[in-house]
Structures are given as C-alpha cells and as structure tokens.
Protein backbone atom coordinates (compact mmCIF):
# COMPACT_ATOMS: atom_id res chain seq x y z
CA UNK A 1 19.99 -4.32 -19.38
CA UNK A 2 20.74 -7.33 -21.47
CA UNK A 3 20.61 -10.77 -20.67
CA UNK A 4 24.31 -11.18 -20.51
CA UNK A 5 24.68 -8.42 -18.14
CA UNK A 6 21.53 -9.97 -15.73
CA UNK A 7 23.23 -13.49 -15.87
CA UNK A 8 26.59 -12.02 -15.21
CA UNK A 9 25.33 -10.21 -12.22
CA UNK A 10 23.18 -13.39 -10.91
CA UNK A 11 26.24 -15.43 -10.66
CA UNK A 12 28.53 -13.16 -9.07
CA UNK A 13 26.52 -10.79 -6.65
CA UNK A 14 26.93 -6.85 -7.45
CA UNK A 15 26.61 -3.68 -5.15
CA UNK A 16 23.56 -1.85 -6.40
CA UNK A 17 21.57 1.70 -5.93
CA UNK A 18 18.84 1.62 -4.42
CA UNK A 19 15.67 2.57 -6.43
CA UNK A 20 14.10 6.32 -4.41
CA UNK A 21 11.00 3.84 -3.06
CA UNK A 22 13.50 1.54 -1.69
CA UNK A 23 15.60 4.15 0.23
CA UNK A 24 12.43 6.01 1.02
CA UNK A 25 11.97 2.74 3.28
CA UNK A 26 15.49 2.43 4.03
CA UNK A 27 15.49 5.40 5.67
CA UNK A 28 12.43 5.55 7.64
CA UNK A 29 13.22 2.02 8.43
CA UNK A 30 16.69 3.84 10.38
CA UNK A 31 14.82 5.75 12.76
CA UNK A 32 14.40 2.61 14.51
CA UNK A 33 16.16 -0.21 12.87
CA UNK A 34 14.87 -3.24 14.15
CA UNK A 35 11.55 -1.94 14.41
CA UNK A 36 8.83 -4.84 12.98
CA UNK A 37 6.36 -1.71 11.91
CA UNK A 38 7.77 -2.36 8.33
CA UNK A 39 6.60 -6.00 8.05
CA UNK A 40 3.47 -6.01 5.40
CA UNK A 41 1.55 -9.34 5.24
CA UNK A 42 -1.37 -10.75 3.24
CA UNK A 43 -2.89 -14.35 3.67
CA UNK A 44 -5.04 -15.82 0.92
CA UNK A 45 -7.63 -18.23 2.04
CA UNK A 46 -8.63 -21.42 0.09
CA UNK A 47 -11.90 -23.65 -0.26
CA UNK A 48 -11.68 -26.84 -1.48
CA UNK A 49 -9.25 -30.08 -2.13
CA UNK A 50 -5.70 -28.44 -2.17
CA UNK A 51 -2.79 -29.73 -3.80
CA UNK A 52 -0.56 -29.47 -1.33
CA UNK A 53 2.39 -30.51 -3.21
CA UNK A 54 1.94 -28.40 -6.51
CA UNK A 55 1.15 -25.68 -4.01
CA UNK A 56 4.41 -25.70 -2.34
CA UNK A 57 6.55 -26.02 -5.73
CA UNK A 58 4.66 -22.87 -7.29
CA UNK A 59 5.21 -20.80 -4.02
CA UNK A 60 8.67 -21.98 -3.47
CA UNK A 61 9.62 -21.16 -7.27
CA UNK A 62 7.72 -17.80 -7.43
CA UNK A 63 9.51 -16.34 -4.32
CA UNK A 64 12.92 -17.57 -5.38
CA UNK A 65 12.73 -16.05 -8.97
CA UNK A 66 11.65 -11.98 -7.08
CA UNK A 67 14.96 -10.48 -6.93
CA UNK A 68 13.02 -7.84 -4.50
CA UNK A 69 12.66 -10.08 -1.39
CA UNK A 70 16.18 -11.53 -1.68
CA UNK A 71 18.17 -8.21 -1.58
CA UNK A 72 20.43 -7.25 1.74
CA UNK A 73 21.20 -3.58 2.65
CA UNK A 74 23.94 -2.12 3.87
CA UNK A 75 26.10 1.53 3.61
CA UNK A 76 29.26 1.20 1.08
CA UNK A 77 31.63 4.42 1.52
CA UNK A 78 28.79 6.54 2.37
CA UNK A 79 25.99 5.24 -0.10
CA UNK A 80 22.81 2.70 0.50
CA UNK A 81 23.78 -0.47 -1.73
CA UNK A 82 21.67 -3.58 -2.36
CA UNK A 83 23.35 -6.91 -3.27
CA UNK A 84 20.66 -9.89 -4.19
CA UNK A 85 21.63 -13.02 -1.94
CA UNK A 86 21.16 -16.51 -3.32
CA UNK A 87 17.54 -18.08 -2.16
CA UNK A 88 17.55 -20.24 0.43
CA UNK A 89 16.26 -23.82 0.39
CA UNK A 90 14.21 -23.81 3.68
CA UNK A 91 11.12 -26.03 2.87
CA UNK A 92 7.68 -24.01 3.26
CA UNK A 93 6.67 -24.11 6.91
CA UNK A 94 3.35 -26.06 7.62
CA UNK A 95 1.18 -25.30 10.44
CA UNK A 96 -2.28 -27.29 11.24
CA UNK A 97 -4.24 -25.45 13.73
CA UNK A 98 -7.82 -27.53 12.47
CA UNK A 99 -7.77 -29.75 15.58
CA UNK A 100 -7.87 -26.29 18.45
CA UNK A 101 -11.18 -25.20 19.45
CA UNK A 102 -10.92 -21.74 17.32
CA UNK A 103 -8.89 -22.65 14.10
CA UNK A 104 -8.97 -19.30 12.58
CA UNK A 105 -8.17 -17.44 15.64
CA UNK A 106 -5.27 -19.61 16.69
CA UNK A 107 -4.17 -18.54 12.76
CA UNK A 108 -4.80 -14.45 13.16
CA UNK A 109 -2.71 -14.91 16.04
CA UNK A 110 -0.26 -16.80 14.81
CA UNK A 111 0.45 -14.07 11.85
CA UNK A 112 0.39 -11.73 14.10
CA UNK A 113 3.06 -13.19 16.70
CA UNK A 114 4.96 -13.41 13.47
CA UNK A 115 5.00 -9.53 12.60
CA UNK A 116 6.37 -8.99 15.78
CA UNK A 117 9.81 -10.61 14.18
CA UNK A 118 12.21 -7.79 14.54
CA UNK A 119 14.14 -6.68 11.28
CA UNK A 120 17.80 -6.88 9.74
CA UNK A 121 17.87 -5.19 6.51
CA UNK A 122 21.77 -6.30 6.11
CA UNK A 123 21.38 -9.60 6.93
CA UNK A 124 17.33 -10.70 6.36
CA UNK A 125 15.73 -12.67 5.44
CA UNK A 126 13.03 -10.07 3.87
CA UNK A 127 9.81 -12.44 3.70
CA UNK A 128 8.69 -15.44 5.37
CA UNK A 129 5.68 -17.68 4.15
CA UNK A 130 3.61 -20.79 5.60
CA UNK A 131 0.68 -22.77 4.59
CA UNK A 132 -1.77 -22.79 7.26
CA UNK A 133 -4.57 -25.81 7.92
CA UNK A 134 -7.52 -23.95 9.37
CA UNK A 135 -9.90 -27.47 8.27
CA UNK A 136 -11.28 -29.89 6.56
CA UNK A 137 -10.44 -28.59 3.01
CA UNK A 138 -9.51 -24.79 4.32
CA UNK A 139 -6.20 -23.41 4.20
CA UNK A 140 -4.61 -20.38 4.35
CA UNK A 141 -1.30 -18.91 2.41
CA UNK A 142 0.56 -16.70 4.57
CA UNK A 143 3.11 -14.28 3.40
CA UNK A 144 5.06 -11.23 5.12
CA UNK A 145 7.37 -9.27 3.59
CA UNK A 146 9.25 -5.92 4.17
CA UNK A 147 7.63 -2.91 2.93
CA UNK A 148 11.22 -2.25 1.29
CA UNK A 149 10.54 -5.09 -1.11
CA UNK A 150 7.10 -5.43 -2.27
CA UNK A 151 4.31 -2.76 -2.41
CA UNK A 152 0.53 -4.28 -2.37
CA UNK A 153 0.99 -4.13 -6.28
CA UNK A 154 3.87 -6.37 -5.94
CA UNK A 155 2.30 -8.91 -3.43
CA UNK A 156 -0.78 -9.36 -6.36
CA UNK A 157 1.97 -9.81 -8.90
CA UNK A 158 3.15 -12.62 -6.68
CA UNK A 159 -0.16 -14.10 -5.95
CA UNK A 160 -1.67 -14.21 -9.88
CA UNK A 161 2.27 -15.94 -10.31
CA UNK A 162 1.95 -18.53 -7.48
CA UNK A 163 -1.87 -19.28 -9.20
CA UNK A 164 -0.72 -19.66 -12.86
CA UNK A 165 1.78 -21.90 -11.26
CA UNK A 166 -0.22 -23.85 -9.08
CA UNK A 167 -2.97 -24.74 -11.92
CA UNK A 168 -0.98 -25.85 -14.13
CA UNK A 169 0.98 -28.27 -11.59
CA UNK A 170 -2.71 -29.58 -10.45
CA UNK A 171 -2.76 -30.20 -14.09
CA UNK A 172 0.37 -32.00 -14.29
CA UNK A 173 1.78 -29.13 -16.50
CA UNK A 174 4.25 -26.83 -16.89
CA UNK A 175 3.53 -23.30 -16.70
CA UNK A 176 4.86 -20.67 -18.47
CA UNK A 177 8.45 -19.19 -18.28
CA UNK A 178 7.85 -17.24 -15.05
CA UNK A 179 9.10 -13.17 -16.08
CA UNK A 180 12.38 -11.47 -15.26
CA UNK A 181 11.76 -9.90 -12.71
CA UNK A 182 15.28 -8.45 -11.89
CA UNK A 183 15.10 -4.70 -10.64
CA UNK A 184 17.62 -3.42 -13.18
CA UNK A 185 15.42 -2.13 -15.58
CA UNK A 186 14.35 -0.16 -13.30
CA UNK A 187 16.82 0.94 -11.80
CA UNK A 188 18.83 2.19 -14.89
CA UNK A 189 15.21 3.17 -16.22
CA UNK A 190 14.83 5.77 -12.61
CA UNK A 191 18.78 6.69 -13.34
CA UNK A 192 17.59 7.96 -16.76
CA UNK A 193 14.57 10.01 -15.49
CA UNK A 194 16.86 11.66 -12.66
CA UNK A 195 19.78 12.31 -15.35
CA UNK A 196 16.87 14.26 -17.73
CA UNK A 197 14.60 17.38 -17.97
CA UNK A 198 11.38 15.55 -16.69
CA UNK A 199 13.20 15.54 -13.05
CA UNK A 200 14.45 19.03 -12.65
CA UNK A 201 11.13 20.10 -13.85
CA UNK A 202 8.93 17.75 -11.50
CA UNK A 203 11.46 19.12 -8.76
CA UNK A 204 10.77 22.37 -9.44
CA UNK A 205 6.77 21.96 -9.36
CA UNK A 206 7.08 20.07 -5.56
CA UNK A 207 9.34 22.71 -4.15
CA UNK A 208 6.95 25.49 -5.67
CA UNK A 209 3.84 23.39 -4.72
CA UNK A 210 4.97 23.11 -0.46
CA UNK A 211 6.88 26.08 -0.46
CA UNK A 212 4.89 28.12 2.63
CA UNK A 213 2.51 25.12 3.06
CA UNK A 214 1.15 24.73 6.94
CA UNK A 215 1.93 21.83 9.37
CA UNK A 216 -0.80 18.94 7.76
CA UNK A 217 -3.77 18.93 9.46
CA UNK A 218 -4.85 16.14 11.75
CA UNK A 219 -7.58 14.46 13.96
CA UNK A 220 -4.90 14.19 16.76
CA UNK A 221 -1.45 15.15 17.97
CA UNK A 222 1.42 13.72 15.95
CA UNK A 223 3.00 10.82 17.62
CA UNK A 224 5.82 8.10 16.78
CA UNK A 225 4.88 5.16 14.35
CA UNK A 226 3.87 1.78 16.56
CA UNK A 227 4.18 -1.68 15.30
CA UNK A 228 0.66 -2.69 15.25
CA UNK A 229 -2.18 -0.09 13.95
CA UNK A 230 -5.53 -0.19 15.11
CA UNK A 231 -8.10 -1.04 12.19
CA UNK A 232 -12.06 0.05 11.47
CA UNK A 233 -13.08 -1.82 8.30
CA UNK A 234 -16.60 -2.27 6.73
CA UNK A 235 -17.58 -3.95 3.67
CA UNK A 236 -19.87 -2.09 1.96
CA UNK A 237 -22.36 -3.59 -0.63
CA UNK A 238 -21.62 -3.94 -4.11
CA UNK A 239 -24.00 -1.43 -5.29
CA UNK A 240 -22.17 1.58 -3.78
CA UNK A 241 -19.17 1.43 -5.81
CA UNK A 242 -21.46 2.38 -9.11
CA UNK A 243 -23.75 4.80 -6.87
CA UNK A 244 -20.58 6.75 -5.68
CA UNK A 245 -19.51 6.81 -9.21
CA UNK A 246 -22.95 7.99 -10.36
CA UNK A 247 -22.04 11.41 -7.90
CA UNK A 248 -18.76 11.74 -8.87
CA UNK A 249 -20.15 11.79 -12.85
CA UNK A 250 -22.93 14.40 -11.58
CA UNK A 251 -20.10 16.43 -10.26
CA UNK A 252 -18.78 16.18 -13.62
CA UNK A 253 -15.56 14.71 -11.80
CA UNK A 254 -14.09 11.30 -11.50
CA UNK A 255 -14.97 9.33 -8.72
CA UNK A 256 -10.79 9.53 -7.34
CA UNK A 257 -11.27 13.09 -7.34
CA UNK A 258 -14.93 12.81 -5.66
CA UNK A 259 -13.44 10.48 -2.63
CA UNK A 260 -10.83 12.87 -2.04
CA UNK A 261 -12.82 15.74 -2.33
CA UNK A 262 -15.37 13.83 0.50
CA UNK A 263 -12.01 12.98 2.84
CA UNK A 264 -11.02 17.01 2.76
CA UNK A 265 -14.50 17.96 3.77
CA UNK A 266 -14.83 15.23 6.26
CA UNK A 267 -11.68 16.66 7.63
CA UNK A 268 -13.25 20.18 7.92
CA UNK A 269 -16.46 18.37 9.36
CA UNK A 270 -13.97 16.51 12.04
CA UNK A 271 -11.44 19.44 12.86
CA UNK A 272 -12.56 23.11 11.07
CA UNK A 273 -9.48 22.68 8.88
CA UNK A 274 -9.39 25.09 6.44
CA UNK A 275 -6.38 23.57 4.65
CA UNK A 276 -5.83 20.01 4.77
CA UNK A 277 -2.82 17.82 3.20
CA UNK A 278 -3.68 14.41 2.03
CA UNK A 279 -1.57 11.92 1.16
CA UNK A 280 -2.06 10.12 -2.35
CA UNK A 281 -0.43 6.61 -2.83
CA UNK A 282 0.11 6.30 -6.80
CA UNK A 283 1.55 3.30 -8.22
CA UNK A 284 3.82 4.57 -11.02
CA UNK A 285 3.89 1.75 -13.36
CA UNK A 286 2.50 2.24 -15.89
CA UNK A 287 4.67 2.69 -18.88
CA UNK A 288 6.88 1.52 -16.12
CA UNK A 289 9.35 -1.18 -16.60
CA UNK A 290 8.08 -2.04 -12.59
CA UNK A 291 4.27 -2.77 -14.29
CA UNK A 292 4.93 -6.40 -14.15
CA UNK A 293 8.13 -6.81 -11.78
CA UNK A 294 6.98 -7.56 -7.78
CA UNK A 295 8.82 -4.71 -5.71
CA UNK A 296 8.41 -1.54 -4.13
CA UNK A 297 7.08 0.67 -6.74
CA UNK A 298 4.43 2.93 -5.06
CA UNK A 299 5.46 6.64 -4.28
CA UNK A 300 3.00 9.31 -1.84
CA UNK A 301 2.31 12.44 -3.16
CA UNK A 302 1.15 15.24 -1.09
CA UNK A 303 -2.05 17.25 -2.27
CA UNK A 304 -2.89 20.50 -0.49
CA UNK A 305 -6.48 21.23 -0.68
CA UNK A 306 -8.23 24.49 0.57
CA UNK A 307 -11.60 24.09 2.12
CA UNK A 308 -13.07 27.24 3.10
CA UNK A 309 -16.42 26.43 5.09
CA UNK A 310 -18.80 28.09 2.31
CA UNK A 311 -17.20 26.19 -0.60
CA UNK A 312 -19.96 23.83 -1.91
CA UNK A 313 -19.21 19.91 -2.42
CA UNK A 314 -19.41 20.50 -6.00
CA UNK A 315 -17.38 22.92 -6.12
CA UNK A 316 -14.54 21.23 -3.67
CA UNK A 317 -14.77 18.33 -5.94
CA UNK A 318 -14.05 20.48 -9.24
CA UNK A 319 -10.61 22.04 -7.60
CA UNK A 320 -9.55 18.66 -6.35
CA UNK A 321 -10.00 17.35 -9.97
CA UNK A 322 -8.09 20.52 -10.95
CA UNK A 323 -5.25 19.98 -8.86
CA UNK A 324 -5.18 16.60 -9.32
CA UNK A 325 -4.53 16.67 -13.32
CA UNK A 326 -1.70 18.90 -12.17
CA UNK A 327 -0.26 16.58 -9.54
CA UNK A 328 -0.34 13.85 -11.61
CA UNK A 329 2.20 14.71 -14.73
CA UNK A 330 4.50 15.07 -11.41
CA UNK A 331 4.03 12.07 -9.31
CA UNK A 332 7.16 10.22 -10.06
CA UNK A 333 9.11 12.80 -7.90
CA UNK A 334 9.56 10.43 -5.25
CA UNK A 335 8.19 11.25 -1.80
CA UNK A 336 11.70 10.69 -0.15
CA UNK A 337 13.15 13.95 -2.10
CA UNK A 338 10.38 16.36 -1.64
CA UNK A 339 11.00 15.57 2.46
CA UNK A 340 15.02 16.07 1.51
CA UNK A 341 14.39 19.51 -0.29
CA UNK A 342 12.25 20.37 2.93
CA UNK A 343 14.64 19.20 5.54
CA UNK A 344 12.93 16.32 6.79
CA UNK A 345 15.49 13.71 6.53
CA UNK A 346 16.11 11.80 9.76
CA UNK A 347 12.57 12.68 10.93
CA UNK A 348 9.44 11.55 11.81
CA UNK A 349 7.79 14.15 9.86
CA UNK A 350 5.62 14.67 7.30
CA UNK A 351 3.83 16.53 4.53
CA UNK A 352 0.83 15.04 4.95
CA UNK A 353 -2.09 14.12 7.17
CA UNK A 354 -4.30 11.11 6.42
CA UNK A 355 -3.13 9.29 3.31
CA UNK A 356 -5.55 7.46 0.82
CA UNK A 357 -4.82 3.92 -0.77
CA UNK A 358 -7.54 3.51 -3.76
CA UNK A 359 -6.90 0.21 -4.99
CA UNK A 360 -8.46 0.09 -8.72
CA UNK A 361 -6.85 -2.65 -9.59
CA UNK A 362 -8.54 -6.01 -10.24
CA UNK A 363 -7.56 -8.60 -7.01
CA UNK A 364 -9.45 -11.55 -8.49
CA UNK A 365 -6.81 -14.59 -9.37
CA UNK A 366 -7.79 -18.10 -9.75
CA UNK A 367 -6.12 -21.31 -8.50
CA UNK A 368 -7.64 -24.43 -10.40
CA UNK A 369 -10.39 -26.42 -8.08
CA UNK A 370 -10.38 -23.85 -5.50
CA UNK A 371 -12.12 -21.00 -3.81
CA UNK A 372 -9.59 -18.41 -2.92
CA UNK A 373 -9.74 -14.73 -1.79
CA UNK A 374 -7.24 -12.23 0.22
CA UNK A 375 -6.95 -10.82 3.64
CA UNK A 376 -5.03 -7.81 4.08
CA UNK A 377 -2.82 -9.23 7.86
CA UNK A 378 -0.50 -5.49 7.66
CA UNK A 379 -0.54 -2.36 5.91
CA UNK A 380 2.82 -1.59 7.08
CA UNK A 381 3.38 1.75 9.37
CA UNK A 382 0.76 4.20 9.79
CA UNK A 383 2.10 7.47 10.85
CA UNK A 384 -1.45 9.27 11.19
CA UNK A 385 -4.54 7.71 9.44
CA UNK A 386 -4.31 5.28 6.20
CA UNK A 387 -8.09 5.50 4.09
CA UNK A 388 -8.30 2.26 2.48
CA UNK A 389 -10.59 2.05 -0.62
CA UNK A 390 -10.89 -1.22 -2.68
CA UNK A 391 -13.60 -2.18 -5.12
CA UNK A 392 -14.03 -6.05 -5.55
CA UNK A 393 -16.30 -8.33 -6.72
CA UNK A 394 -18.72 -8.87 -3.88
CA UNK A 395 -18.65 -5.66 -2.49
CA UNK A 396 -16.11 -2.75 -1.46
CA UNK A 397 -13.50 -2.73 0.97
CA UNK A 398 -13.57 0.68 3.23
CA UNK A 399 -11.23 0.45 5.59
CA UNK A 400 -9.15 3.21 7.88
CA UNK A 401 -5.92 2.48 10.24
CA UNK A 402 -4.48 4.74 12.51
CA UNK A 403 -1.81 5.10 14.66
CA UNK A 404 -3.02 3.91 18.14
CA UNK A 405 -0.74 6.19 20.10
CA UNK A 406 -2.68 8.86 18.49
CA UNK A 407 -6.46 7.17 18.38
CA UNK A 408 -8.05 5.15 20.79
CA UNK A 409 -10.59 2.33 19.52
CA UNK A 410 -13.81 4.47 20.43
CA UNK A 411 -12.29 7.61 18.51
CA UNK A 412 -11.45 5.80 15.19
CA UNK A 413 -14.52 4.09 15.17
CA UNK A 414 -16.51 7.47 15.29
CA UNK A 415 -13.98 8.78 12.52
CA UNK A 416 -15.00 6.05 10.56
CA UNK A 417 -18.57 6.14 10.74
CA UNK A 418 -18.71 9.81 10.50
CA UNK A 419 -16.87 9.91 7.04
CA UNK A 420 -18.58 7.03 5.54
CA UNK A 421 -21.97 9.45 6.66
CA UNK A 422 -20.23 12.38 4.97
CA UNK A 423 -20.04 10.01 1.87
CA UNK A 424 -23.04 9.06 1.75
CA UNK A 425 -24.31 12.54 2.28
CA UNK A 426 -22.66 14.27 -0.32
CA UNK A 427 -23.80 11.59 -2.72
CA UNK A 428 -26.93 13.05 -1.98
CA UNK A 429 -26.25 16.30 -1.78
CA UNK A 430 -23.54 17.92 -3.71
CA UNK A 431 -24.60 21.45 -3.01
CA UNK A 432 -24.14 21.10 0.22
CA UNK A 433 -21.44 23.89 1.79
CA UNK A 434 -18.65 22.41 4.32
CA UNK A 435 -20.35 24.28 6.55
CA UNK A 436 -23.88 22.79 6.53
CA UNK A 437 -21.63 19.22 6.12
CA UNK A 438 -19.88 19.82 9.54
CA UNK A 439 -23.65 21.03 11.16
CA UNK A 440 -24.93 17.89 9.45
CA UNK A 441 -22.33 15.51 11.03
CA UNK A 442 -22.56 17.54 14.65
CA UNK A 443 -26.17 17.07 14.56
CA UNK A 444 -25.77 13.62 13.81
CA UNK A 445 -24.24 13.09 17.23
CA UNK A 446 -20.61 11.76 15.03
C-alpha cells in the first residue's frame, strides 16, 4: 500500500478485513463476548533512577502509532470489519503502592483485578497501561492488551520501541522515526496468499493431514476456557538450555523437534496415549511484512504424533523432525480454517491437546540507566495445557498453564515435575522405549 493510500485511510477511517489471526480471536472471543479470558498482559520491571517524564512520552507515543490496539470490531452486512479509531489522550495512569506493607503484592493484585475488565471488541478500548511505584527506585510498566491485537511477538516489538524511545529522551534526543506499523501490508499481503496456489495447496495438505485423526489426547476431561489459568513455572539454570541442545544434536535432531518429541512421550508416560496432538504456536513472520509490525501474527498448527510404547526416544525424535519439515512449508494455513473445513466453528473444540510456545527469540531490550526485565501477568486463554519454553540470559523459563476447571493445583504441579523428569531423562537416555519412560516415571512415584 502506498503512502497516499495509508494517509488517506488515517484521516478518514475505513471498514477493513480482518487478517485469519484476528478473526481466529474474533471468533473464539463470540462464544462468550465479554469474557476477560482474552486479556494478555506483561509488566516490565525497572532498577534504578527512572525518568518518569521521558518514560511516559515514549509509552504514550509508541501505543498511539500501533494501529493493532486501536482497531474496533463489528459485523458489516454479514462480514467481520475493523475500522482504526483515533488514540485517545488519557494521560498514563500512575499508581504508588511503595508506602503498603507488601509493595509487590499489592501490584500482582492490582494487574490482576485489572484482567478481570470485561471486553467490548466494538467499542474498546483494546489495551490499558500504568506505571507502577513498587519503591525507592523500582517501578513497574504494566500493559494489557487483547489477544486480538498483539501476539507476545508484538508486545516485544512494543517494548524494544518504548526503550529506543525512552533512551534517547533521557538523553534529551530524538529517536528515530518510529515504523509504519499500519496492518495493510498485511492484510493485502494475506489477500494475495489466499488468492494463489500456495493456499489451495496448504489447504489441501491440512484437510489430508486431520482427515480420520482421533479426539486429541489429554491429561483430563475437556472443559470450557476460564478467565484466570492456573500456572507451574520453574526457572531452570542457564546451563540446561546448551545441555538439552547437546541431546537433541546426539539425536541428530534439532532441539524444537527434541522438546516435542519429550512432550509426546511424556504424554504416553502421563496417559498411555498412543497418538497424541500437540499444538505448535509458529510466528509466521518471517519474510512477513508482520516481522516488524506489533499485532496478532502467531497461527497454531496441529501435529499428530504416533507413539507406540516400544518406539525408542531416538527414534520418536527422528519422526517428529520428519513431520515437522513437512508441517512447516504449511504453517501459514491459519488455524481458524483448518477448524472451518472440520466443522468446528462456533465451538469450543479443538484439534489439539497441550500446545507448546518455544520462544527463541531474544527478550533482552535496554532502557538507558536502568535495570529492566519482563514478567509474563497473562498468557491469554488456555483451553487444555499451554508448555511454555523460553531461553534467556540468566537461565530458562519452563513454564505450563492449564485450565483450572480441568487441573487442580496438586495435579499440575505433578504434571510439571514429571515432564521436566522425562526431560531430563531422555537427555540421558535416548534409547530409552516409551515404555521403560512411563515405568521410569511410575516408579518415580510422578
């Protein structure tokens, strides 16, 4: 689109498509439409003497300038349009909780009062933000947004922004032209895939690829989507990351293909499945117009993996790696249309069981003169069992959360422990069978 076109449509507001990961949202976001279980959040702590002023201006500016977060929803004649709404100028809310007795807690709980806020997809808003005093020189940046509009790609997009920004105000600079980040490239760019061969093939391979498949195996009973999943999380040391990728190499796999291959068998350890379904989150950016635009880019794929109880690790791992380079030069069929072509609309199911988020990409940013990292607040819905996997600098984030009308604290803590034991078990011992896995976790007492 050309910049005529962009600036035409920014000063009088347009009825757009939707992109497929928008109305994938849109839609599950209808079963229950004021439902908070949408809301994502992330807060990002600081150390040190904050700017609080150059802070402010490089949030404010960053979230006015993502078309994503400003767009309202509603149904035009039969179709899902989007129309961007002009930003509005409500000042960044403050909150100082460093006088209570328990700063931090009083600020966990105030984010999470704050994803109880019900949505309106036709009216918004789409985000809210706050800067949050936890102490003397200790803040944190709070920001929620619906799933519809940013992905956790598009949050870190928004984050390295708000730091480019904010160091070069603390400066007493200007920072660079901030991007476009309009969502009609992509838009016309997805129009272009779904008008060409790529699409009809990629349709074909799903439909092939699910046609017959079983209902996805899981560790408990399907149940509705609550607001508020229960976590288990662990930070495990920075060593492992390289150790697990040492097993995956003596595999002769990568180490993606070597953590799913360990989640399958885990879930034959766990349940006797012979056939599980596990959810992949891919990104599909790059050679993407989306790579650098904040928004809701990600798409699930579904990979069906056989694990008879003889198999060996090794072997497990091999297939996976096997299907995998298959799955992946059809990924960007969105998830939304393989649960169409099944009949799924308008329901709660799925074609999956546990899903897996590995997060390769690099989290670190920098904001001049301070300390800063990220808390993940809300993944967003979990319908079964979301595996979260995240290598960063001081260690690796392993996290799992779960529905909690389907598992009770006790029973995803013991999920938890018991996969990160099949882990480290098959690291050991690749020639291990699923069988002598399951016998090894049974004995274990997991």
């Amino acid at each position: 689109m050309n910049a005529a076109l962009r600036a035409a449509i920014a000063s009088t507001p347009v009825d757009l498509p939707l992109s497929a990961p928008q109305y994938g949202m849109w839609a599950a976001q209808q079963l229950d439409p004021r439902s908070p279980a949408f809301w994502t959040a992330e807060a990002i702590e600081f150390e040190g003497a904050l700017d609080r002023s150059a802070l402010v201006r490089a949030i404010v500016e960053t979230l006015a300038a993502c078309d994503a977060l400003h767009m309202r929803y509603r149904l035009l004649d039969g179709d899902v349009v989007q129309r961007r709404e002009p930003p509005h100028d409500d000042p960044l809310a403050y909150v100082d909780f460093a006088s209570t007795p328990d700063p931090r807690a009083a600020a966990w709980a105030s984010m999470r009062d704050d994803l109880d806020t019900p949505v309106d997809l036709e009216t918004g808003p789409l985000f809210a933000t706050a800067l949050i005093r936890i102490g003397t020189d200790r803040h944190l940046w709070y920001l929620r947004g619906h799933h519809i509009a940013l992905d956790g790609f598009g949050y870190l997009l928004l984050i390295h922004r708000v730091a480019e920004a904010y160091s070069a105000y603390r400066r007493g600079a200007e920072p660079q032209p901030c991007r476009d980040w309009s969502l009609l490239p992509l838009l016309a760019e997805e129009q272009r895939y779904r008008n060409g061969a790529a699409y009809a093939e990629d349709r074909a391979f799903w439909r092939r690829s699910l046609a017959g498949a079983p209902a996805p195996a899981r560790l408990a009973p399907a149940m509705a989507v609550d607001d508020r999943p229960r976590s288990a999380s662990a930070r495990l040391a920075p060593a492992i990351h390289p150790q697990w990728q040492a097993a995956a190499r003596s595999c002769s796999v990568d180490w993606a293909a070597w953590l799913i291959a360990a989640i399958a068998a885990w879930m034959h350890a766990r349940g006797g499945f012979d056939e599980v379904s596990i959810g992949l989150l891919v990104m599909n950016r790059l050679g993407s117009a989306a790579l650098t635009v904040p928004c809701m880019g990600m798409n699930v794929v579904p990979l069906r993996v056989r694990t008879p109880a003889q198999m060996s690790f090794r072997d497990l791992a091999r297939s996976v790696a096997d299907d995998l380079r298959t799955v992946r030069r059809h990924q960007r069929y969105n998830y939304e249309w393989m649960r169409i072509d099944a009949g799924l609309e308008g329901s709660h199911r799925q074609l999956y069981g546990p899903v897996l988020n590995l997060m390769p990409f690099d989290r670190g940013f920098l904001f001049d003169g301070l300390r800063s990292c990220a808390h993940p607040v809300s993944v967003g819905p979990v319908d079964d069992l979301d595996i979260t996997v995240s290598p960063l600098a001081d260690g690796m984030r392993f996290d799992i959360d779960a529905n909690p009308l389907a598992y009770d604290e006790a029973t995803l803590q013991a999920h938890h422990a018991a996969l990160l034991a099949l882990i480290a078990t098959v690291a050991r011992k690749p020639a291990s069978s699923l069988a002598a896995l399951r016998d090894d976790l049974g004995d274990a007492g997991a």
